[in-house]
Protein backbone atom coordinates (compact mmCIF):
# COMPACT_ATOMS: atom_id res chain seq x y z
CA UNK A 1 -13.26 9.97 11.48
CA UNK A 2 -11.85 9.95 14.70
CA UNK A 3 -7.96 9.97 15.79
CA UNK A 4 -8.13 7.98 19.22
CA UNK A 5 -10.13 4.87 19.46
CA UNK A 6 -13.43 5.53 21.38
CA UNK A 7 -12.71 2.29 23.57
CA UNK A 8 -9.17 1.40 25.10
CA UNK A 9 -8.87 -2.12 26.14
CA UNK A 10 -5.76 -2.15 28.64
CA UNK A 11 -2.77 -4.96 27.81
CA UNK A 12 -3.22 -8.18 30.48
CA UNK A 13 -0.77 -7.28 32.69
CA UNK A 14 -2.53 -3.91 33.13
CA UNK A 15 -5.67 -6.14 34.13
CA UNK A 16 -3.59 -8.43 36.24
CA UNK A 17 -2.25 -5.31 38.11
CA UNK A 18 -5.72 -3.93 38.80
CA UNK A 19 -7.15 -7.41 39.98
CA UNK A 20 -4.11 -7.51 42.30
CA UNK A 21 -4.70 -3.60 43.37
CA UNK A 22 -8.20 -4.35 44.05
CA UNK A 23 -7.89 -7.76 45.99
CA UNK A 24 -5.74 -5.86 48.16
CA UNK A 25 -8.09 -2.83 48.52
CA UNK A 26 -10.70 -4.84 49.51
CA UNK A 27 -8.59 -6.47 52.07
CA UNK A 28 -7.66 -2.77 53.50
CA UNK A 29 -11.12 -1.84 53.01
CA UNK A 30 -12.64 -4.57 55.02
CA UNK A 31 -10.52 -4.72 57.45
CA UNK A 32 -10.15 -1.55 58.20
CA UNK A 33 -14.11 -1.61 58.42
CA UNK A 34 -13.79 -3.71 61.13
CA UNK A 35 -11.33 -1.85 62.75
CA UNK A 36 -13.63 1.04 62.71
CA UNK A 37 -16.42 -1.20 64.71
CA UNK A 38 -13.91 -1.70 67.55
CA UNK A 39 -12.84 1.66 67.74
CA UNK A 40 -9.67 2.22 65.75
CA UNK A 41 -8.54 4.30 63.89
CA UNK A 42 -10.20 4.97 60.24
CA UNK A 43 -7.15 5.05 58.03
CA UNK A 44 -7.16 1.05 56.75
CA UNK A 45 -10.68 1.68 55.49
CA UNK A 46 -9.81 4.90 53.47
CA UNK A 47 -6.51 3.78 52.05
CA UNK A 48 -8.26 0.94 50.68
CA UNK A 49 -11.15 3.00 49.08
CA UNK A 50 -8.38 5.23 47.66
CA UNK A 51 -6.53 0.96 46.25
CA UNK A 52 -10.31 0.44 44.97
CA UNK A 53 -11.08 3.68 43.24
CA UNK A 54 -7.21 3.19 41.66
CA UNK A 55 -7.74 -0.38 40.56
CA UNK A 56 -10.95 0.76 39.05
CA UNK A 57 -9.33 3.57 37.18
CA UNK A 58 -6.36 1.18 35.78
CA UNK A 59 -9.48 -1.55 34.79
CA UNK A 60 -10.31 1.29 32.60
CA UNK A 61 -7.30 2.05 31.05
CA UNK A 62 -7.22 5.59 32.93
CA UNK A 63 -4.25 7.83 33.64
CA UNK A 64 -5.96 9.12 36.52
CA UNK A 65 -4.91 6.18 38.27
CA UNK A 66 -1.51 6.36 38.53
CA UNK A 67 -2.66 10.21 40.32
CA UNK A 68 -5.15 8.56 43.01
CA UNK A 69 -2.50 6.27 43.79
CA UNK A 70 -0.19 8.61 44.45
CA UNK A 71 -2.19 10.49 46.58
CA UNK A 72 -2.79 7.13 49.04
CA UNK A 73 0.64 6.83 49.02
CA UNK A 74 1.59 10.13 50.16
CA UNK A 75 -1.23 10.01 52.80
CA UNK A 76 0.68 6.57 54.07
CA UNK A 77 3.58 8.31 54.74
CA UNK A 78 2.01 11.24 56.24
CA UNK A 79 0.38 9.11 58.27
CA UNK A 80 3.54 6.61 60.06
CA UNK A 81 5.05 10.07 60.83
């Protein structure tokens, strides 16, 4: 017998969050990609590798989420200083 549920199928609007999360990750991602080909500066890319790995976490119903997340968004505000 266990006490917590081996799987943990997050509520819709935890899935709708992640799809959102993850569009705009892949957005970042991409065109920060690009960026990188013309010579700019590599930030766009990582932030949305860091929006990826996050909406992957929340897909999965993982705390460690909300922590990734934070991180990106204290490395945004680092970064317009």
């Amino acid at each position: 017998m266990t006490l917590l549920p081996t799987t943990y199928r997050s509520p819709w609007p935890v899935l709708l969050l992640a799809l959102i999360i993850g569009l705009i990750g892949s957005i970042l991602f991409f065109g920060g990609a690009y960026l990188i080909y013309v010579g700019g500066s590599p930030y766009y890319a990582l932030a949305g590798l860091g929006l990826l790995a996050t909406a992957g976490l929340l897909w999965r119903g993982s705390v460690l989420a909300l922590w990734v997340y934070v991180v990106v968004y204290a490395t945004t505000l680092l970064w317009a200083i």
